[in-house]
Protein backbone atom coordinates (compact mmCIF):
# COMPACT_ATOMS: atom_id res chain seq x y z
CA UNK A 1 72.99 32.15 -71.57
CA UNK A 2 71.73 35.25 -70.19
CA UNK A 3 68.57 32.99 -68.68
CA UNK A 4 71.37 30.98 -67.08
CA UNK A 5 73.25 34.24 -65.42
CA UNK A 6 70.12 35.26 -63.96
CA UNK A 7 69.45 32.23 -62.26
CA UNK A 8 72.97 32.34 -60.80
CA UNK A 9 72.68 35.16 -59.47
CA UNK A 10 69.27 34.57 -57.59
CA UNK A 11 70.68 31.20 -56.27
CA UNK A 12 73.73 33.40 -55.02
CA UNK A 13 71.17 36.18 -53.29
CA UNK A 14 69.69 33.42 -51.61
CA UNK A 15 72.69 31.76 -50.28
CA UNK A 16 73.69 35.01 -48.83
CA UNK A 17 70.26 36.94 -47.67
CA UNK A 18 68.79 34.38 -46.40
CA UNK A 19 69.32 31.96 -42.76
CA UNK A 20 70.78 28.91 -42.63
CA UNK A 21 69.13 25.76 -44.10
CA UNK A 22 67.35 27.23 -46.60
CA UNK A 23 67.60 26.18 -49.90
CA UNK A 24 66.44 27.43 -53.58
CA UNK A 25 66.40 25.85 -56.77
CA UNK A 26 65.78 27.77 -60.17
CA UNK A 27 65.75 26.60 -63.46
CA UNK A 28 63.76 28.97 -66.16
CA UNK A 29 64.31 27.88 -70.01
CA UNK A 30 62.56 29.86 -72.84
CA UNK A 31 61.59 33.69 -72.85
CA UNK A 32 60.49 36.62 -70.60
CA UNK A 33 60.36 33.95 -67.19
CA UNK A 34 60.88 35.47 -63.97
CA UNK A 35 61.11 33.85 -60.77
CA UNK A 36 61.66 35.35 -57.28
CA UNK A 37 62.21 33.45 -54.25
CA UNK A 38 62.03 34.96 -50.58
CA UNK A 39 62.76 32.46 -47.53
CA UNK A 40 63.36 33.69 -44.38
CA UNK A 41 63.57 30.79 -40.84
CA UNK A 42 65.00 27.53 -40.78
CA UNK A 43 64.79 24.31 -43.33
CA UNK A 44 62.85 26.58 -46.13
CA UNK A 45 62.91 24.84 -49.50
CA UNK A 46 62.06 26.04 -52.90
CA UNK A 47 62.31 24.22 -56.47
CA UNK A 48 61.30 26.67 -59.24
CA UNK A 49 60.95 24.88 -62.50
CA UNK A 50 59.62 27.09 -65.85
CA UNK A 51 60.42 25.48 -69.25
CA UNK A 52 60.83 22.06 -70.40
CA UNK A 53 63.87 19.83 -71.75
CA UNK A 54 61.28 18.58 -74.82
CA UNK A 55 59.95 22.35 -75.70
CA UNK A 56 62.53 25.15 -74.46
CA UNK A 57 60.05 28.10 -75.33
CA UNK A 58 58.73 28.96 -72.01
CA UNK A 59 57.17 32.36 -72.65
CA UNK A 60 55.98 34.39 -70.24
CA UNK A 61 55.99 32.61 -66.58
CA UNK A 62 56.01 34.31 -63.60
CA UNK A 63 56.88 32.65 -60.09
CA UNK A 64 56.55 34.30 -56.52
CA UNK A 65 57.21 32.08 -53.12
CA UNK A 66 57.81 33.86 -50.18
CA UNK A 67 57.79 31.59 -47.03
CA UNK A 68 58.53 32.61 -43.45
CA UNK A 69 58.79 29.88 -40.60
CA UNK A 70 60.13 26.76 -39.95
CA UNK A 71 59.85 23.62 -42.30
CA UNK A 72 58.21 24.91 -45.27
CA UNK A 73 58.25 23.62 -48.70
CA UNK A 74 57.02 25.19 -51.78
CA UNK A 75 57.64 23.70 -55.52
CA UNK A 76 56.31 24.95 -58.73
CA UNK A 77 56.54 23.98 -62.06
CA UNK A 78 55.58 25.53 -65.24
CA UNK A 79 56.22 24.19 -68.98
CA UNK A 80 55.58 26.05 -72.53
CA UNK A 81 52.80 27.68 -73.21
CA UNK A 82 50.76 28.80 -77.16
CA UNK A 83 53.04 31.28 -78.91
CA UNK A 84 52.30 34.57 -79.32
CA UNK A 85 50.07 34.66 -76.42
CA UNK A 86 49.96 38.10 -74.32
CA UNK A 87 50.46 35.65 -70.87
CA UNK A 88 51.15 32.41 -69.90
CA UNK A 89 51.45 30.27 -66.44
CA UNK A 90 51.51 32.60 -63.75
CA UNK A 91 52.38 31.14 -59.91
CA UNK A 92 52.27 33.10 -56.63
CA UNK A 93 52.87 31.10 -53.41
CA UNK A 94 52.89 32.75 -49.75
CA UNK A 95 53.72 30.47 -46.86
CA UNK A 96 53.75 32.22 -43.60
CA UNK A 97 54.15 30.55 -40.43
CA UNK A 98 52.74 31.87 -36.60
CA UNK A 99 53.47 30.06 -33.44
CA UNK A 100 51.34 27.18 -35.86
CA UNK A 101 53.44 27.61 -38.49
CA UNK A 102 55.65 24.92 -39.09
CA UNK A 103 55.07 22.15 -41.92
CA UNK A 104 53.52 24.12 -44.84
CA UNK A 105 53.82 22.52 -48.31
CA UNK A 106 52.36 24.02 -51.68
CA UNK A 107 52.98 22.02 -55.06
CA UNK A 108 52.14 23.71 -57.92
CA UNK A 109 52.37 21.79 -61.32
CA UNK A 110 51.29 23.85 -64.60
CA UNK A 111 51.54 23.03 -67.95
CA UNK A 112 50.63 24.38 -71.10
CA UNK A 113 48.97 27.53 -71.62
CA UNK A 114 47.57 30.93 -69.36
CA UNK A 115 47.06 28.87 -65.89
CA UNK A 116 47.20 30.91 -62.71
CA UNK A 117 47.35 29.56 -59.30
CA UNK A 118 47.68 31.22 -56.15
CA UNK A 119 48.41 29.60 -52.46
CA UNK A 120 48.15 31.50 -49.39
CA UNK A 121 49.11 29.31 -45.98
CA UNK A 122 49.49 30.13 -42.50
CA UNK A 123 50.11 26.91 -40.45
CA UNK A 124 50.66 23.69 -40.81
CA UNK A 125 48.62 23.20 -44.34
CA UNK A 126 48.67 20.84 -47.34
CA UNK A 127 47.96 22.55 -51.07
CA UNK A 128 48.56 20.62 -54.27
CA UNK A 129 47.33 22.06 -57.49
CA UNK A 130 48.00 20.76 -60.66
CA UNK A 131 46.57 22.31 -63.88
CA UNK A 132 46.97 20.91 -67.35
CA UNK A 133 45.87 22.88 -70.65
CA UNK A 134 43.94 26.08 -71.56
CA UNK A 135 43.20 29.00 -69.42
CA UNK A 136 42.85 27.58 -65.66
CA UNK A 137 42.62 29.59 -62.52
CA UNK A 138 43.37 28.10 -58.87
CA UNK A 139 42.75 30.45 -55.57
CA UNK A 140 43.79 28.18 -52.35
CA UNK A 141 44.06 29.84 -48.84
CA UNK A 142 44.87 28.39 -45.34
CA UNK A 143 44.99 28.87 -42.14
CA UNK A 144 45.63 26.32 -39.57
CA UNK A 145 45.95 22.41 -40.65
CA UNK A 146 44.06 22.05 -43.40
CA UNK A 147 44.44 19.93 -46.93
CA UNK A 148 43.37 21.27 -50.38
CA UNK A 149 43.80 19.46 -53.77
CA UNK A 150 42.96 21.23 -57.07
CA UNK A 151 42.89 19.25 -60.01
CA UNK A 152 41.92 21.10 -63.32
CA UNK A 153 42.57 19.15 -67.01
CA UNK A 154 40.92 21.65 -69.70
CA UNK A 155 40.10 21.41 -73.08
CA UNK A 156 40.37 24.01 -75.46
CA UNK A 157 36.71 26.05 -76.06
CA UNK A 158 37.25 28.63 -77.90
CA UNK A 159 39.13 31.90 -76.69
CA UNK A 160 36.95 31.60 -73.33
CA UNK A 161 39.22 32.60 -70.17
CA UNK A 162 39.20 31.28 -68.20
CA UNK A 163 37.49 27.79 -68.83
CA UNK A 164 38.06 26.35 -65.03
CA UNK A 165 37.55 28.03 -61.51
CA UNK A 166 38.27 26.80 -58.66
CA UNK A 167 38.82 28.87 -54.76
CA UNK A 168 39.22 27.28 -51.82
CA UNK A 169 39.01 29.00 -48.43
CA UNK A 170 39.68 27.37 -44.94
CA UNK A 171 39.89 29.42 -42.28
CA UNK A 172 40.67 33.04 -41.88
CA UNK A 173 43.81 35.25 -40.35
CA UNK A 174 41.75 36.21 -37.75
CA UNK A 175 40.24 32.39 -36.96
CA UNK A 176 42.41 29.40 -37.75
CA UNK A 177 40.78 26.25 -38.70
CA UNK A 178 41.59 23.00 -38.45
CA UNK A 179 41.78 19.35 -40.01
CA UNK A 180 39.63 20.69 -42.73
CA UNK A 181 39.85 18.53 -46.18
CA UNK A 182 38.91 20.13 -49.78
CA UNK A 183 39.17 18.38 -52.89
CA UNK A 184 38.64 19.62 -56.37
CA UNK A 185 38.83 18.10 -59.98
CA UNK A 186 37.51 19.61 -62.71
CA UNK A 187 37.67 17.53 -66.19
CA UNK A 188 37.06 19.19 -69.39
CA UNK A 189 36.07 22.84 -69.65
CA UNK A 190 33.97 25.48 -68.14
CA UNK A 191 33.44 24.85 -64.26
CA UNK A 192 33.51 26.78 -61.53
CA UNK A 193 33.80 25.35 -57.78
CA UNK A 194 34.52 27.48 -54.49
CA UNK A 195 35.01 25.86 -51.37
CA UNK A 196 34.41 27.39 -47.98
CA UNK A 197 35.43 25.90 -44.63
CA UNK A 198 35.82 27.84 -41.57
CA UNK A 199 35.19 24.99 -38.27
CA UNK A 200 37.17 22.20 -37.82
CA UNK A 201 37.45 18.66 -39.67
CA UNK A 202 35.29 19.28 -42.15
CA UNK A 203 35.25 17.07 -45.89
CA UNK A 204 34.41 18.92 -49.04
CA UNK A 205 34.86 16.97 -52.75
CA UNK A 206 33.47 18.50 -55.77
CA UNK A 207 33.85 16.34 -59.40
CA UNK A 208 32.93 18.53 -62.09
CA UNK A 209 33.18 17.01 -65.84
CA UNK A 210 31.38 19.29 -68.22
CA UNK A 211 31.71 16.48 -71.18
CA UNK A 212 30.96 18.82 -74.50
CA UNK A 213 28.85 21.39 -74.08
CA UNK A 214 27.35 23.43 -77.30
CA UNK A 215 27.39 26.82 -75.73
CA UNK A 216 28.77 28.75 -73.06
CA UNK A 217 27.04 27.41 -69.82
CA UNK A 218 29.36 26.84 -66.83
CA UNK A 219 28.90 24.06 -64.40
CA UNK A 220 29.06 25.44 -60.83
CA UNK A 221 29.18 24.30 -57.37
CA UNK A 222 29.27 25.95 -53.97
CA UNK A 223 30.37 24.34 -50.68
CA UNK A 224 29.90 26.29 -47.12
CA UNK A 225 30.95 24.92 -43.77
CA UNK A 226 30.82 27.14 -41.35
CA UNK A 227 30.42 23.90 -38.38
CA UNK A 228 32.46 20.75 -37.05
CA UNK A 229 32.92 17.10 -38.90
CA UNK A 230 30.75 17.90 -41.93
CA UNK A 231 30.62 15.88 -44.96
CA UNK A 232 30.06 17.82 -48.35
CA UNK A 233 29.93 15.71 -51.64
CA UNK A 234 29.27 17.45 -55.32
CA UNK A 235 29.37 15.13 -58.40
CA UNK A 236 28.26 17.08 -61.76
CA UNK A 237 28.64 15.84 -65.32
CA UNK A 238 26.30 17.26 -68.53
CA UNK A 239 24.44 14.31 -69.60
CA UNK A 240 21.20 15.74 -70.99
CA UNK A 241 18.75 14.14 -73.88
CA UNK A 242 18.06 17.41 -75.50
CA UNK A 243 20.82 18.62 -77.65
CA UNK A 244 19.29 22.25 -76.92
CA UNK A 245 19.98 22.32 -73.17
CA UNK A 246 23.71 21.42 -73.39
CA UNK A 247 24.22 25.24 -73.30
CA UNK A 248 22.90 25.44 -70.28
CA UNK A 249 24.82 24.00 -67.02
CA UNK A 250 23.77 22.86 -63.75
CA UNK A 251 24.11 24.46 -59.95
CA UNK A 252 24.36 22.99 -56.71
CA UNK A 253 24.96 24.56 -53.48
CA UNK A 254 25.67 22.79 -50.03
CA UNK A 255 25.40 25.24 -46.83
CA UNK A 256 25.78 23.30 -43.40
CA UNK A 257 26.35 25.27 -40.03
CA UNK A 258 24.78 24.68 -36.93
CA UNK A 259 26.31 21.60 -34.47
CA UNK A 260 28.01 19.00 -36.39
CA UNK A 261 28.20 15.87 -38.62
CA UNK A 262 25.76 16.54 -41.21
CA UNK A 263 26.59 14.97 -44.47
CA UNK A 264 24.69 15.97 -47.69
CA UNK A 265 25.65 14.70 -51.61
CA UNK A 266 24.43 16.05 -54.29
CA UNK A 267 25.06 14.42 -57.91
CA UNK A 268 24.02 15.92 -61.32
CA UNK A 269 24.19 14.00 -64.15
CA UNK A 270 22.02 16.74 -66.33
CA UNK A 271 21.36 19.87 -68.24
CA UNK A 272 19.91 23.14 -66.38
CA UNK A 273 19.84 21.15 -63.48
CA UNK A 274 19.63 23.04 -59.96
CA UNK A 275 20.13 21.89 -56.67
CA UNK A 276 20.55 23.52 -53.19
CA UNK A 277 21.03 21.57 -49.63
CA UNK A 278 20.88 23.87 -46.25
CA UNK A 279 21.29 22.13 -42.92
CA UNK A 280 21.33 23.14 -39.77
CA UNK A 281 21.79 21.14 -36.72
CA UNK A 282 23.27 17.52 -35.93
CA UNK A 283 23.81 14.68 -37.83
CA UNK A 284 21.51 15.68 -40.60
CA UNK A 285 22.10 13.67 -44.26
CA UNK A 286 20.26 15.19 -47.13
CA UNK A 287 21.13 13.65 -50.82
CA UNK A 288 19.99 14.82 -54.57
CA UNK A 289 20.37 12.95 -57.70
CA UNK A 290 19.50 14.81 -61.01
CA UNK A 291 19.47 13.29 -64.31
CA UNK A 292 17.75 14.52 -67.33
CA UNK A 293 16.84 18.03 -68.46
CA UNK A 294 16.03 21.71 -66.32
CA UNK A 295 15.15 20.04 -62.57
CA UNK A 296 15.35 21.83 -59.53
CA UNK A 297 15.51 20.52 -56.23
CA UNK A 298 15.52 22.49 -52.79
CA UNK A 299 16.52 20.88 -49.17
CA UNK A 300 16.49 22.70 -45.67
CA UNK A 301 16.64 20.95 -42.80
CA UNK A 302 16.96 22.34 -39.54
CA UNK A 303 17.05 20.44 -36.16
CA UNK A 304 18.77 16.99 -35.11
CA UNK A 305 18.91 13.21 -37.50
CA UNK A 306 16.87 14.36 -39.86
CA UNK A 307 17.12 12.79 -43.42
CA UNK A 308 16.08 14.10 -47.00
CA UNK A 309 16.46 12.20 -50.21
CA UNK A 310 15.45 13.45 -54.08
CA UNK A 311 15.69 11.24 -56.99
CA UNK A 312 15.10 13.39 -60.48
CA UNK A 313 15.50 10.24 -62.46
CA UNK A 314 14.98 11.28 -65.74
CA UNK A 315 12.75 13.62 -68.12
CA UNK A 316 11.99 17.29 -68.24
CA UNK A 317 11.08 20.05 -65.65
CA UNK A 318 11.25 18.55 -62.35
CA UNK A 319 10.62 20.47 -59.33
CA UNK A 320 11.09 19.25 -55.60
CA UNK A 321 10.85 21.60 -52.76
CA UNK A 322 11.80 19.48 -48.93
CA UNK A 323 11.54 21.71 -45.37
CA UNK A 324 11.74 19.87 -42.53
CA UNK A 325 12.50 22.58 -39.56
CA UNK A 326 12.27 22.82 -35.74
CA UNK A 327 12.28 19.07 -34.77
CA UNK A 328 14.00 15.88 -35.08
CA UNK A 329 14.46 12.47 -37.17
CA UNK A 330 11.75 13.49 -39.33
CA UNK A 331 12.19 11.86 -42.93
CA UNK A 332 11.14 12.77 -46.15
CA UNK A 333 11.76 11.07 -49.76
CA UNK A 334 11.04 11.84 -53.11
CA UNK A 335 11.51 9.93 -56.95
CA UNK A 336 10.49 11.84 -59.71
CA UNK A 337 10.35 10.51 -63.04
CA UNK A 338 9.00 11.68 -66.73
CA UNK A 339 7.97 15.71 -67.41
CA UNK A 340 6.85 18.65 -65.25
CA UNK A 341 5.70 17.27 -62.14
CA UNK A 342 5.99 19.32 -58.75
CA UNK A 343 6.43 18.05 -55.15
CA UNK A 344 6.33 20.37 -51.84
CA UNK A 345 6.97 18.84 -48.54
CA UNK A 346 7.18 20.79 -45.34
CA UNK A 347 7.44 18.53 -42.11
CA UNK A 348 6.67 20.76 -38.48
CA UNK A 349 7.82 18.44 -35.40
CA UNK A 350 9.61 15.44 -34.87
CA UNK A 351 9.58 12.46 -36.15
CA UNK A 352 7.35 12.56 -39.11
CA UNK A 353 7.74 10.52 -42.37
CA UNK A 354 6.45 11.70 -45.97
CA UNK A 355 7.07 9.54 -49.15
CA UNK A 356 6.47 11.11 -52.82
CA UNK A 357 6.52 8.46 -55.97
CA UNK A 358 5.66 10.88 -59.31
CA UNK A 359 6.25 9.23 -62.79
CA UNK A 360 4.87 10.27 -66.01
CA UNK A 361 3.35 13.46 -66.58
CA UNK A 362 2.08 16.60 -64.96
CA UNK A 363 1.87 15.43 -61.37
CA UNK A 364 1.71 17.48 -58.37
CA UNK A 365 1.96 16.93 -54.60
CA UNK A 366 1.61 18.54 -51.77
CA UNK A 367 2.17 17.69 -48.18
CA UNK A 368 2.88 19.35 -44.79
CA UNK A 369 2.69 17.87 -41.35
CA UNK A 370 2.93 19.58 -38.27
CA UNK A 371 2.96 17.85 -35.11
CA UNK A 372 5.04 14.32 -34.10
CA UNK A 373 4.47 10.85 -35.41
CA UNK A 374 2.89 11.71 -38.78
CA UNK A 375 2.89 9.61 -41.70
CA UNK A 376 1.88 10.85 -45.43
CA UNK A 377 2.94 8.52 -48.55
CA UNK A 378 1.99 10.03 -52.30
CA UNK A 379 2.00 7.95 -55.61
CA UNK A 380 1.02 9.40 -58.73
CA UNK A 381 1.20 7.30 -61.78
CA UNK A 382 -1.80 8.65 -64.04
């Protein structure tokens, strides 16, 4: 009953603080919730949700919104979480509108157990985060008209906190950026993703699904966009063949400034596996696939149409190093398959090709070209 009073009495504040058109839901079921709801401007709307009809023992939720401007839109809900636990779901949303301000919408859906999410907009932006099970953490913020999904489904490991990361950043108060898409999911446990955008119509996805790891490695990806119309595509998943590496997690790290439209993908299925992609310039597509046990794989390209492919395909201790810099639609591919072979490529000019083909074991290659119009192709069987 008391729960009951106090939500009253907020919906009453509201109805009297606030201007016209707003409007403020509150419905908090369980122990120790608090909600607080500030809305200032015209056609604000707020559903707080903490508790559920099924399990009424809410425990410990805390809910902030405070939106400012026209048209904004902010819903949260949070359901039980473990007993006896020192927190629970925690939910902060800020939604402040400029002269760009109208349109904002932030979703936040929690349930079960010490998830945090946080939302920060300023313009017309997009944020959706749902988090399901164990000890998630969600960081969005936006400014301009930008889109960000967070998707994080845990599975208990332990007393580890917290077993998913995820931040996304698009834009800045001082720099508004626009048409900017970010989309995270994170299966399982023990990822981490952060997602950095600050041009304009820019596409970051990251997929992280750690499967069952052994110990306490952490699957990590980091996307940068500092450019126009980039593409940026992470796919990680542990899938190693040597129980001993599943406590150790992969890396990947996508950087692409410069003009705009590069695209690069990178896609670990492995164990230890590392992976970085730098591009600067136009239209530049670099792409990594990792599968097996402790690879690393580095890509910088700088200039115009210049492509990059590496294909770890399986085994043990594979190392790939491409630079292709200064010049343009140079090409460079490499396929990698068995243990501890090691491939460097550096390409000096314009439109130069170099081909690697390493299978079995102990291979190494080395190539650099300088110049236009050169050609090197590399197969090592033994």
């Amino acid at each position: 009953m008391k729960k009951v009073i106090l939500s009253a009495a907020a919906l009453m504040i509201g109805a009297i603080s606030f201007a016209q058109q707003n409007d403020s839901d509150i419905d908090q079921t369980g122990d120790d919730n608090r909600a607080t709801v500030e809305q200032a401007g015209n056609a604000n709307e707020s559903v707080v949700l903490q508790g559920s009809a099924t399990n009424p023992n809410a425990l410990h939720n805390t809910t902030t919104v405070n939106q400012t401007g026209d048209a904004n839109s902010s819903t949260v809900n949070q359901f039980d979480g473990i007993e006896n636990e020192t927190t629970n779901n925690e939910a902060e949303v800020t939604q402040t509108s400029g002269t760009t301000g109208v349109g904002n919408t932030s979703t936040v859906d929690q349930l079960d157990n010490d998830n945090k999410a946080s939302v920060t907009q300023d313009g017309s932006n997009t944020s959706d985060i749902d988090q399901d099970e164990d000890f998630n953490e969600a960081t969005v913020e936006q400014y301009g008209s930008n889109e960000s999904t967070v998707d994080q489904k845990g599975s208990t490991s332990g007393n580890d906190q917290p077993n998913n990361e995820a931040f996304v950043y698009q834009g800045s108060a001082s720099d508004d950026a626009t048409g900017n898409t970010s989309s995270i999911t994170q299966d399982s446990y023990k990822n981490m993703a952060t997602v950095t955008q600050s041009g304009d119509d820019n596409e970051a996805v990251v997929e992280q699904n750690l499967g069952t790891p052994t110990g306490d490695g952490e699957n990590k990806a980091y996307i940068t966009q500092i450019s126009d119309e980039n593409d940026a595509f992470v796919y990680q998943s542990r899938n190693g063949t040597n129980q001993e590496d599943h406590t150790t997690a992969s890396i990947a790290t996508i950087e692409q400034m410069g003009d705009i439209q590069n695209t690069a993908t990178i896609n670990q299925q492995a164990d230890g596996a590392n992976s970085t992609i730098i591009q600067d310039g136009f239209s530049n597509e670099a792409r990594t696939t990792q599968k097996g046990d402790i690879h690393d794989s580095d890509i910088s390209q700088t200039g115009d149409d210049n492509i990059a492919t590496v294909n770890q395909a399986s085994g043990r201790n594979l190392d790939s190093d491409i630079t292709q810099l200064g010049g343009d639609f140079n090409e460079s591919h490499v396929f990698q398959s068995g243990n501890g072979h090691v491939s460097a490529i550096v390409q000096d000019g314009s439109s130069n090709y170099a081909d690697v083909n390493q299978k079995n074991t102990g291979q190494t290659s080395d190539i650099m070209q300088t110049g236009s119009l050169n050609s090197a192709i590399v197969t090592q069987h033994n």
